[in-house]
Protein backbone atom coordinates (compact mmCIF):
# COMPACT_ATOMS: atom_id res chain seq x y z
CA UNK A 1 -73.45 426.13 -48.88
CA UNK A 2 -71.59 428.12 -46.44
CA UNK A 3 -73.99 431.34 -46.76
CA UNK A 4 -77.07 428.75 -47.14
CA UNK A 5 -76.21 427.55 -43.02
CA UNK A 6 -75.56 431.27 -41.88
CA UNK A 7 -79.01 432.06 -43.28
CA UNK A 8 -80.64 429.21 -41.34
CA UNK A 9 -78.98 430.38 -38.23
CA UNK A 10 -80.09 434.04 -38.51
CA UNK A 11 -83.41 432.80 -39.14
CA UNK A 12 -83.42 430.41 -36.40
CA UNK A 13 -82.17 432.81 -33.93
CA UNK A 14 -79.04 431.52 -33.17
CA UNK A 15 -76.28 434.06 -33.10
CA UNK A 16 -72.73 431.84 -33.28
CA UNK A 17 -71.27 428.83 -35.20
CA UNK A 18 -71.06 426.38 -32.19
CA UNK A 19 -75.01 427.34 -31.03
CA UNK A 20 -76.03 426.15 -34.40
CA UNK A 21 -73.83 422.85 -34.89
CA UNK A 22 -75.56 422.53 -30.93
CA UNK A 23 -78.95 422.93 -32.72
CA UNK A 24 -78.10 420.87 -35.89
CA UNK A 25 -76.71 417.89 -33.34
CA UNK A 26 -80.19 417.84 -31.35
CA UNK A 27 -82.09 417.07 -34.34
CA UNK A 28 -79.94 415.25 -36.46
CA UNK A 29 -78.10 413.29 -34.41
CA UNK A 30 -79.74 409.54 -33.50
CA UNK A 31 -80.90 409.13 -29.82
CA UNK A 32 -78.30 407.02 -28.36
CA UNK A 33 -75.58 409.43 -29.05
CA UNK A 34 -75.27 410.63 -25.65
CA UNK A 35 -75.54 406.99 -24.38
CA UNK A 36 -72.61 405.96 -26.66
CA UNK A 37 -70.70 409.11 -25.11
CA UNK A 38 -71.45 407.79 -21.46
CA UNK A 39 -70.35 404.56 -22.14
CA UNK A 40 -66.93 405.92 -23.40
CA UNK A 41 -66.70 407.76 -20.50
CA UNK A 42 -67.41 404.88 -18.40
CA UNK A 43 -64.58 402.89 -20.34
CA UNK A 44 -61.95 405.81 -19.82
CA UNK A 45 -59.72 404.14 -16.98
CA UNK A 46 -56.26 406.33 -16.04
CA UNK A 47 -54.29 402.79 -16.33
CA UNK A 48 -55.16 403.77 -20.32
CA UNK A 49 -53.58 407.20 -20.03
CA UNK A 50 -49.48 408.17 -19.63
CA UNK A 51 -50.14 410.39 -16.97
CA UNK A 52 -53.24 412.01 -15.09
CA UNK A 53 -53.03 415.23 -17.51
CA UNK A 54 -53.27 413.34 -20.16
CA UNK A 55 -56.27 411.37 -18.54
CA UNK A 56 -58.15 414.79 -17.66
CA UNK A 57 -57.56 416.14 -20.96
CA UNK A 58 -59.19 412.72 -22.19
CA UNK A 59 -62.52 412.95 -19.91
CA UNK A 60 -62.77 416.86 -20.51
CA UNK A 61 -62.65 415.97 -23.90
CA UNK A 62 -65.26 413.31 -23.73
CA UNK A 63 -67.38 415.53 -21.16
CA UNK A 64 -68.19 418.92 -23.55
CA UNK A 65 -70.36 416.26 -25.90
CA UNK A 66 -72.58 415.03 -23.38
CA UNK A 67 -75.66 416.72 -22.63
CA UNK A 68 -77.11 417.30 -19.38
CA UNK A 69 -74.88 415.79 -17.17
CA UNK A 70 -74.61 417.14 -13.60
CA UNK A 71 -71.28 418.09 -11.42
CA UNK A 72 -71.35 415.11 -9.26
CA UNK A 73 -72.12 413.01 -12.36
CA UNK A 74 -69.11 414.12 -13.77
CA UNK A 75 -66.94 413.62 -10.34
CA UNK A 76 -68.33 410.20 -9.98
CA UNK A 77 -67.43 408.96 -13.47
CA UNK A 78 -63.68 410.86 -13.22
CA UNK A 79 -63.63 409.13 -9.90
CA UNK A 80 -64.32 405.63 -11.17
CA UNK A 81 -61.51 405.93 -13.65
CA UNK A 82 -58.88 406.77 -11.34
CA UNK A 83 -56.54 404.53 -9.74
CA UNK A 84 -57.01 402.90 -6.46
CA UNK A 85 -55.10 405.48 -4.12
CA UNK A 86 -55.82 408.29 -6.07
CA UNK A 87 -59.70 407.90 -5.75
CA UNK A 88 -59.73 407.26 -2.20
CA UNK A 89 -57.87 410.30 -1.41
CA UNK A 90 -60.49 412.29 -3.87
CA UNK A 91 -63.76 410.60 -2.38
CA UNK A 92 -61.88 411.20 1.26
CA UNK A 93 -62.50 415.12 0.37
CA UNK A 94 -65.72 414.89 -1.02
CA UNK A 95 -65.75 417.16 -4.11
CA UNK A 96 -68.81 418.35 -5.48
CA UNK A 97 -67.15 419.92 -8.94
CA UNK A 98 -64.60 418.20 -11.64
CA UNK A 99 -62.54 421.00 -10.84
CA UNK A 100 -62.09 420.41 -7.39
CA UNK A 101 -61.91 417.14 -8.53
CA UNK A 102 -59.16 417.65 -10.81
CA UNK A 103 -57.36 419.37 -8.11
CA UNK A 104 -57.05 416.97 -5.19
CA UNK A 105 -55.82 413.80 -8.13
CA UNK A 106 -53.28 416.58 -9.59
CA UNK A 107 -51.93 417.27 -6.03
CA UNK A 108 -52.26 413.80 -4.77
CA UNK A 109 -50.43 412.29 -7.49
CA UNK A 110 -47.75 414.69 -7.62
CA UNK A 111 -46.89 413.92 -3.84
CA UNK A 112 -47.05 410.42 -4.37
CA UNK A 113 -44.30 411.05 -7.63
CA UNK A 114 -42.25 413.80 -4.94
CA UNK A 115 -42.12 410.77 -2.52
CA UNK A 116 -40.69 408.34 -4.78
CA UNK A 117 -38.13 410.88 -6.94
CA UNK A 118 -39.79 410.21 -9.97
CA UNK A 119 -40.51 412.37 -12.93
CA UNK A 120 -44.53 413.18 -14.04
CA UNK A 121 -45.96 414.47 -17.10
CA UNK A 122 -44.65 417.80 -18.84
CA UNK A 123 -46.87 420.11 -16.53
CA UNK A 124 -46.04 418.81 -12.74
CA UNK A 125 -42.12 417.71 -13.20
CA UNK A 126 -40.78 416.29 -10.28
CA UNK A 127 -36.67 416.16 -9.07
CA UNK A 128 -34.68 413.78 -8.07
CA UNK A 129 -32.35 414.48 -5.17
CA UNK A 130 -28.76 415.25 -6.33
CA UNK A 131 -25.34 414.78 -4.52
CA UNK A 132 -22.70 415.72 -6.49
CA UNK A 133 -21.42 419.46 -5.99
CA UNK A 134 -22.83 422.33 -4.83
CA UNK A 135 -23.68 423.83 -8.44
CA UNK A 136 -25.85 420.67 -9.21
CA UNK A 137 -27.68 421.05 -5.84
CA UNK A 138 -28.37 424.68 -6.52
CA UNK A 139 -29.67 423.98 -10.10
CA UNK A 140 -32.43 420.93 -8.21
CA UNK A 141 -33.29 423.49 -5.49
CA UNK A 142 -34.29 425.97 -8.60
CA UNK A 143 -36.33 423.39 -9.67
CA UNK A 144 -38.46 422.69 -6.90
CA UNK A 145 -38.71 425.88 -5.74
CA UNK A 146 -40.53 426.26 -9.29
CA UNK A 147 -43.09 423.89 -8.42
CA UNK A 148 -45.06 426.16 -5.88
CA UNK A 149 -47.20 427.41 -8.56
CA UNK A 150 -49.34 425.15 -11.12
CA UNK A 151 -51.55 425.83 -13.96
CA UNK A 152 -54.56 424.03 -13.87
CA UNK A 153 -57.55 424.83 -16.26
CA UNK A 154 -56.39 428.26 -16.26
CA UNK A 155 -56.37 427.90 -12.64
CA UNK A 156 -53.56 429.43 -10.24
CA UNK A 157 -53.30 426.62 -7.89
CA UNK A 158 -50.74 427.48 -4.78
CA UNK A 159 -49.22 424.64 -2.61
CA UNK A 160 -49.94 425.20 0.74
CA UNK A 161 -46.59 425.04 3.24
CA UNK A 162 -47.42 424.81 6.81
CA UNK A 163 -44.66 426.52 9.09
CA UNK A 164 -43.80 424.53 12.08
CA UNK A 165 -40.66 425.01 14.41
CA UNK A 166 -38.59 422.36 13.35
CA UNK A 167 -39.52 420.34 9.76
CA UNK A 168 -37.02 417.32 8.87
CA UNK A 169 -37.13 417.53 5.10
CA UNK A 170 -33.99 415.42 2.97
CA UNK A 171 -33.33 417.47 -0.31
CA UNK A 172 -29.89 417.92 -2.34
CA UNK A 173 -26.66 416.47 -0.74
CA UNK A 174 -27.87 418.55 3.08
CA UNK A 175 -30.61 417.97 4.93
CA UNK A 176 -33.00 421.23 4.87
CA UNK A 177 -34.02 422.35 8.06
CA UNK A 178 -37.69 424.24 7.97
CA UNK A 179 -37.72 426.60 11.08
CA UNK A 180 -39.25 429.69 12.15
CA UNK A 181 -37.36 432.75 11.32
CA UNK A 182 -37.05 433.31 14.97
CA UNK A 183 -35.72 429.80 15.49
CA UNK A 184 -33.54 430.67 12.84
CA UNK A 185 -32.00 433.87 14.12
CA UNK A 186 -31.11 432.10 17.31
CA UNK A 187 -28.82 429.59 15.09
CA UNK A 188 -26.94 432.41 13.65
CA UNK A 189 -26.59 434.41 16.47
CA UNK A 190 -25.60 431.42 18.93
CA UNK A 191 -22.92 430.12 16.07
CA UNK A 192 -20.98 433.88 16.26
CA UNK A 193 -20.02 432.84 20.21
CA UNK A 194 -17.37 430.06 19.84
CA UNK A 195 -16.91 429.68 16.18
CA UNK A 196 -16.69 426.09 16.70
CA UNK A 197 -17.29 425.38 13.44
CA UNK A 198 -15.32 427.60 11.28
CA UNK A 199 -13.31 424.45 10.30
CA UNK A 200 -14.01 424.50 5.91
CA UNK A 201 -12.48 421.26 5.87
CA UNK A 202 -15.10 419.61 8.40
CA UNK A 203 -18.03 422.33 8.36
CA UNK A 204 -19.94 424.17 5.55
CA UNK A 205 -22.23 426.99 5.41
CA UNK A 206 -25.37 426.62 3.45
CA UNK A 207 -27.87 430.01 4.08
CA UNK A 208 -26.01 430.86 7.16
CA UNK A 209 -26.23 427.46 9.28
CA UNK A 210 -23.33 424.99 9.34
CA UNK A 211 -23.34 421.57 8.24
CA UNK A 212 -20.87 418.56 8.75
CA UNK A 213 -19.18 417.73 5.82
CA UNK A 214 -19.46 413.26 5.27
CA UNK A 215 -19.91 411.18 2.55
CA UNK A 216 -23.22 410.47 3.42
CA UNK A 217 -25.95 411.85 1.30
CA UNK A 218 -27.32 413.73 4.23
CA UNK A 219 -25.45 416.13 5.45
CA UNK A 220 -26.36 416.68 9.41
CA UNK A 221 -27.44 420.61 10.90
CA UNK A 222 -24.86 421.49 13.32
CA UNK A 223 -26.17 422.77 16.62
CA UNK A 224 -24.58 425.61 18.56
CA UNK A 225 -23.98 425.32 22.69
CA UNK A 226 -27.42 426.84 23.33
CA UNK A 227 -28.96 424.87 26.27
CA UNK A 228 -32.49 426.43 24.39
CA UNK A 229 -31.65 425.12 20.64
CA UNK A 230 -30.63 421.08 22.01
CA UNK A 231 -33.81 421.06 24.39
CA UNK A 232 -35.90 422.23 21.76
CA UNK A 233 -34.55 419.50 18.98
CA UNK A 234 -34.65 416.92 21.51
CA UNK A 235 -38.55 418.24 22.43
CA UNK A 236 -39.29 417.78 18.36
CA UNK A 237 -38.06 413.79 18.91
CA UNK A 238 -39.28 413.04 22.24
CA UNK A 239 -42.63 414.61 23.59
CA UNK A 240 -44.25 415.32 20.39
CA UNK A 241 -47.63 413.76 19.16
CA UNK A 242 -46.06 411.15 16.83
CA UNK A 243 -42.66 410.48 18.37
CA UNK A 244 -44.86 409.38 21.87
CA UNK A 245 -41.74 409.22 24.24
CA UNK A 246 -39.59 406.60 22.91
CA UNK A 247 -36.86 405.54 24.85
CA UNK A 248 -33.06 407.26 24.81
CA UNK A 249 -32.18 404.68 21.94
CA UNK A 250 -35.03 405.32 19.57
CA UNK A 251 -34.62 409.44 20.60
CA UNK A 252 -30.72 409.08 19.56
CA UNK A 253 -31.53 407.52 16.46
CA UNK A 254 -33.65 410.46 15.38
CA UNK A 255 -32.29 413.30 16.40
CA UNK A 256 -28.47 411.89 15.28
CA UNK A 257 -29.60 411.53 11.36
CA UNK A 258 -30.50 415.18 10.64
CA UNK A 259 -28.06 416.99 13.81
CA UNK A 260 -24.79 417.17 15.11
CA UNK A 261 -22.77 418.84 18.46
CA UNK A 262 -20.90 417.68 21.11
CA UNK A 263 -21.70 415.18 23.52
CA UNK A 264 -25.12 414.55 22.36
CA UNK A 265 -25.44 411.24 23.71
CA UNK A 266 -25.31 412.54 27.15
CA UNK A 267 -27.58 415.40 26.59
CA UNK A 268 -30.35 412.73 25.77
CA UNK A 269 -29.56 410.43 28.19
CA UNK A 270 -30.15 412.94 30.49
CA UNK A 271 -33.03 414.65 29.05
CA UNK A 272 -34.81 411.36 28.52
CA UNK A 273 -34.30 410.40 32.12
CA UNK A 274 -35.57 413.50 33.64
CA UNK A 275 -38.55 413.53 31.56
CA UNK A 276 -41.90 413.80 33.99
CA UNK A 277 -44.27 412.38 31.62
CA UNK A 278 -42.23 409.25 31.14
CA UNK A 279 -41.62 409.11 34.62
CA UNK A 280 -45.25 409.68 35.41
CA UNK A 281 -46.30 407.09 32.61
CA UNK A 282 -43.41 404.47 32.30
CA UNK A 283 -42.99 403.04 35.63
CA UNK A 284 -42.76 399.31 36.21
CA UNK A 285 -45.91 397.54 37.89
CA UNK A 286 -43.65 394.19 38.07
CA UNK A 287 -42.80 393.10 42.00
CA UNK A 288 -39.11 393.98 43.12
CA UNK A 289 -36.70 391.57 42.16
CA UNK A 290 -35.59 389.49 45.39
CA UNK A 291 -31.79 390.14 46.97
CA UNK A 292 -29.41 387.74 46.03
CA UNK A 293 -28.50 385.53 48.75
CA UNK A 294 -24.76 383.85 48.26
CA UNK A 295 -24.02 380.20 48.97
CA UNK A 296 -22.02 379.48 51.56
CA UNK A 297 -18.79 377.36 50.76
CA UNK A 298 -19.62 374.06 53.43
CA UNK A 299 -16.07 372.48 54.97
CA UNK A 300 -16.22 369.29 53.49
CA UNK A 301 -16.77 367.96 49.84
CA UNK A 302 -20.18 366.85 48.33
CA UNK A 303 -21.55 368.53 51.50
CA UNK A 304 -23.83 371.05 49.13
CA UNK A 305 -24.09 370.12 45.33
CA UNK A 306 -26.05 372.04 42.40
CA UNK A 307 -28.11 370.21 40.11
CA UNK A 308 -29.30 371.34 37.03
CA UNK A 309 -30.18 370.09 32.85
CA UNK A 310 -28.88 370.94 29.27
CA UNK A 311 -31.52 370.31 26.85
CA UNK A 312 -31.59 370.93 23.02
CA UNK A 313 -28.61 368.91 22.47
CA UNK A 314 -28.20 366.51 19.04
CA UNK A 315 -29.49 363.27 19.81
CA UNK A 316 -26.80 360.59 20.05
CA UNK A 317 -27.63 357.07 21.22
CA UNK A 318 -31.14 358.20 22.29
CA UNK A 319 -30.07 360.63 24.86
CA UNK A 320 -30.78 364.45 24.03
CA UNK A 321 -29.93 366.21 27.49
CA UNK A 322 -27.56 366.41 30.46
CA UNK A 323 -27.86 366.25 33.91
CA UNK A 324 -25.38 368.31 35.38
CA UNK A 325 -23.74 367.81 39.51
CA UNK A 326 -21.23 370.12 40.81
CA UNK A 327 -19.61 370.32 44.12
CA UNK A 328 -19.76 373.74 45.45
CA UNK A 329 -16.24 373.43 47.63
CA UNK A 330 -14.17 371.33 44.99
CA UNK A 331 -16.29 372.84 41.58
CA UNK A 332 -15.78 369.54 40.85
CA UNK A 333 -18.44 368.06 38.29
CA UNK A 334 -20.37 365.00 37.29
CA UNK A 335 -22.18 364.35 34.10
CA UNK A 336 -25.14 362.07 33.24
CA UNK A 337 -26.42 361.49 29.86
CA UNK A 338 -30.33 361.43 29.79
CA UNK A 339 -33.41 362.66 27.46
CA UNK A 340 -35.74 365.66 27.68
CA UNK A 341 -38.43 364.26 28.37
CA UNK A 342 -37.35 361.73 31.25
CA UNK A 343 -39.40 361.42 34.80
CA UNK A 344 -38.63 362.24 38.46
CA UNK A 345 -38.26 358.66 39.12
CA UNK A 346 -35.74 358.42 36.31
CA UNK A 347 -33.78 361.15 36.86
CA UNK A 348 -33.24 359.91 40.82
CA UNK A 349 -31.89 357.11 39.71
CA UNK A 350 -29.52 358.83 37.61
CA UNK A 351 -28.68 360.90 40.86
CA UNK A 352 -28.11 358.23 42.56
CA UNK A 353 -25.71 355.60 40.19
CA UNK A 354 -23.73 359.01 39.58
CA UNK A 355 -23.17 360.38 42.67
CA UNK A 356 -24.68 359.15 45.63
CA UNK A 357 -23.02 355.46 44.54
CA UNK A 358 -19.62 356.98 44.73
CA UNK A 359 -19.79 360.25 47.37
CA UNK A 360 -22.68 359.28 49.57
CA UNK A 361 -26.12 361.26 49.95
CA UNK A 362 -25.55 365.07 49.71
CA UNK A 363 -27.14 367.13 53.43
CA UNK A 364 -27.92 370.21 50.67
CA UNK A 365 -29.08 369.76 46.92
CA UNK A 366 -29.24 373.51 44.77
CA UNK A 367 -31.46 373.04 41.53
CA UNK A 368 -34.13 375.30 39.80
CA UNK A 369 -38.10 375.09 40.21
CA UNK A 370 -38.11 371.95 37.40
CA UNK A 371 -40.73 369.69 37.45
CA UNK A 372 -37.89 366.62 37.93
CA UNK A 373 -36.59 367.68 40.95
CA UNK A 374 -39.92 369.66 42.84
CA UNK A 375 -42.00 366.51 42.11
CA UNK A 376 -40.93 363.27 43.49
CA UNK A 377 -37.26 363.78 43.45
């Protein structure tokens, strides 16, 4: 039977296996084969699969039996079947092949893993941040240092790494400071001038910068006494894009989680203050405060009283507030039980059963801008 098909195929032309079970599936085969295959495709979700490998292997899989289906066919079908945050971040880049396609979800889903410390599939494996000992620490750096390269489709794909002057990056039990090798150099050469930090039992040396030793699972840079090093941390918290000039609080916070020297505090105080473009920017448009103007102590009691309300009390017996008189040469007070809500008629009547009645009209009477005593008082 065997040597009966290879005889077809040499007669028909056809020089391999797979070109003639092609052939035999073209003619054979009913019509709605290929419209059976689409719909499987179509019902192919990743919420099906354990992880996107598996998922890709799946729609490959399903893809090398369909006929005659275009690149951005393909895309839009392996797009449909992703999950939410996934396919926007592959329609945001517009592929035009499955590859590319493949490329961006592989990428995008292994960030979104790296972000939360979990652990993917077999070929994209993900670590967990460790902070035990130093041998432990080592062993996870290994790791992720082993995730720069990635076989996809027999595909070298590279992670790109973008080199800025200062990247905050938490990994192991120390925070990992990115920098320039320049930058860099500075550190080490600015740390062999005072040997501040020699200290084992405070400092440790991880790839020769220092590091304060805490129980904290972020252990903070330490910074030398270069004027050049602090301004340029403090310029990485401050006047870049995204940190948009907070205020010396805000700044403090920042740069205090991943660095450490002396008197740090004052060096962003004083930084922040002298900054032009919050200067330039932050100024107040209010109108100047008023001076204060002190009240004179009068000769004689109940000469000058201040008036004033305490609202928001419990209500007891109907009343919720009280009105409050105080002499300003004896301090001595008088107290009136009365409601929130109460009228300027009302409350002169209360002026005047508890204090008038019993120390005579008052020449001066202090209160704030309140409706009670501005209207008809």
């Amino acid at each position: 039977m065997v040597s009966g098909l290879g005889l077809q195929a040499r007669r028909a032309g056809l020089k391999t296996l797979k070109e003639f079970e092609a052939a035999l599936r073209a003619e054979f085969e009913p019509d709605d084969l290929q419209e059976r295959l689409r719909d499987q495709l179509f019902a192919l979700p990743q919420k099906k699969c354990k992880d996107i490998t598996q998922y890709i292997e799946q729609f490959r899989r399903v893809c090398t039996d369909i006929q005659g289906m275009s690149e951005l066919d393909m895309v839009a079908f392996f797009t449909r079947g992703l999950k939410l945050k996934t396919r926007e971040e592959v329609r945001y880049w517009q592929c035009k092949t499955l590859t590319a396609a493949t490329k961006v979800a592989l990428e995008y889903e292994r960030a979104h893993a790296m972000s939360l410390g979990l652990k993917s599939n077999k070929s994209i494996t993900y670590s967990r941040r460790r902070h035990e000992d130093e041998r432990r620490a080592t062993a996870q750096r290994d790791e992720v240092e082993e995730l720069q390269d990635i076989e996809v489709d027999n595909v070298s794909v590279r992670e790109k790494h973008k080199r800025l002057v200062i990247n905050h990056t938490e990994q192991m039990s120390y925070s990992t400071v990115t920098m320039s090798d320049g930058l860099k150099q500075r550190f080490v050469q600015a740390y062999a001038k005072p040997k501040e930090f020699e200290d084992e039992s405070k400092y440790v040396k991880k790839e020769e910068l220092y590091f304060v030793r805490s129980k904290d699972h972020v252990w903070k840079l330490c910074v030398p006494d270069d004027d050049f090093l602090k301004g340029e941390i403090i310029s990485q918290s401050h006047d870049s894009s995204t940190a948009a000039h907070p205020g010396v609080r805000r700044t403090q916070l920042h740069v205090s989680q991943w660095y450490f020297w002396d008197k740090l505090n004052e060096d962003l105080k004083l930084y922040v203050v002298t900054c032009e473009t919050c200067a330039r920017y932050k100024t107040s448009s209010t109108k100047a405060n008023g001076r204060m103007i002190p009240i004179q102590s009068p000769s004689e009691c109940w000469h000058t009283i201040s008036v004033d309300r305490i609202t928001g009390l419990p209500v007891s017996n109907g009343m919720d507030a009280i009105m409050t008189c105080v002499d300003k040469t004896s301090k001595r007070p008088k107290y009136c039980a009365t409601t929130f809500n109460v009228d300027a008629p009302t409350a002169a009547k209360e002026f005047f059963d508890n204090v008038v009645r019993h120390h005579g009209l008052p020449a001066v009477i202090i209160s704030d801008h309140d409706s009670k005593f501005t209207s008809q008082f």
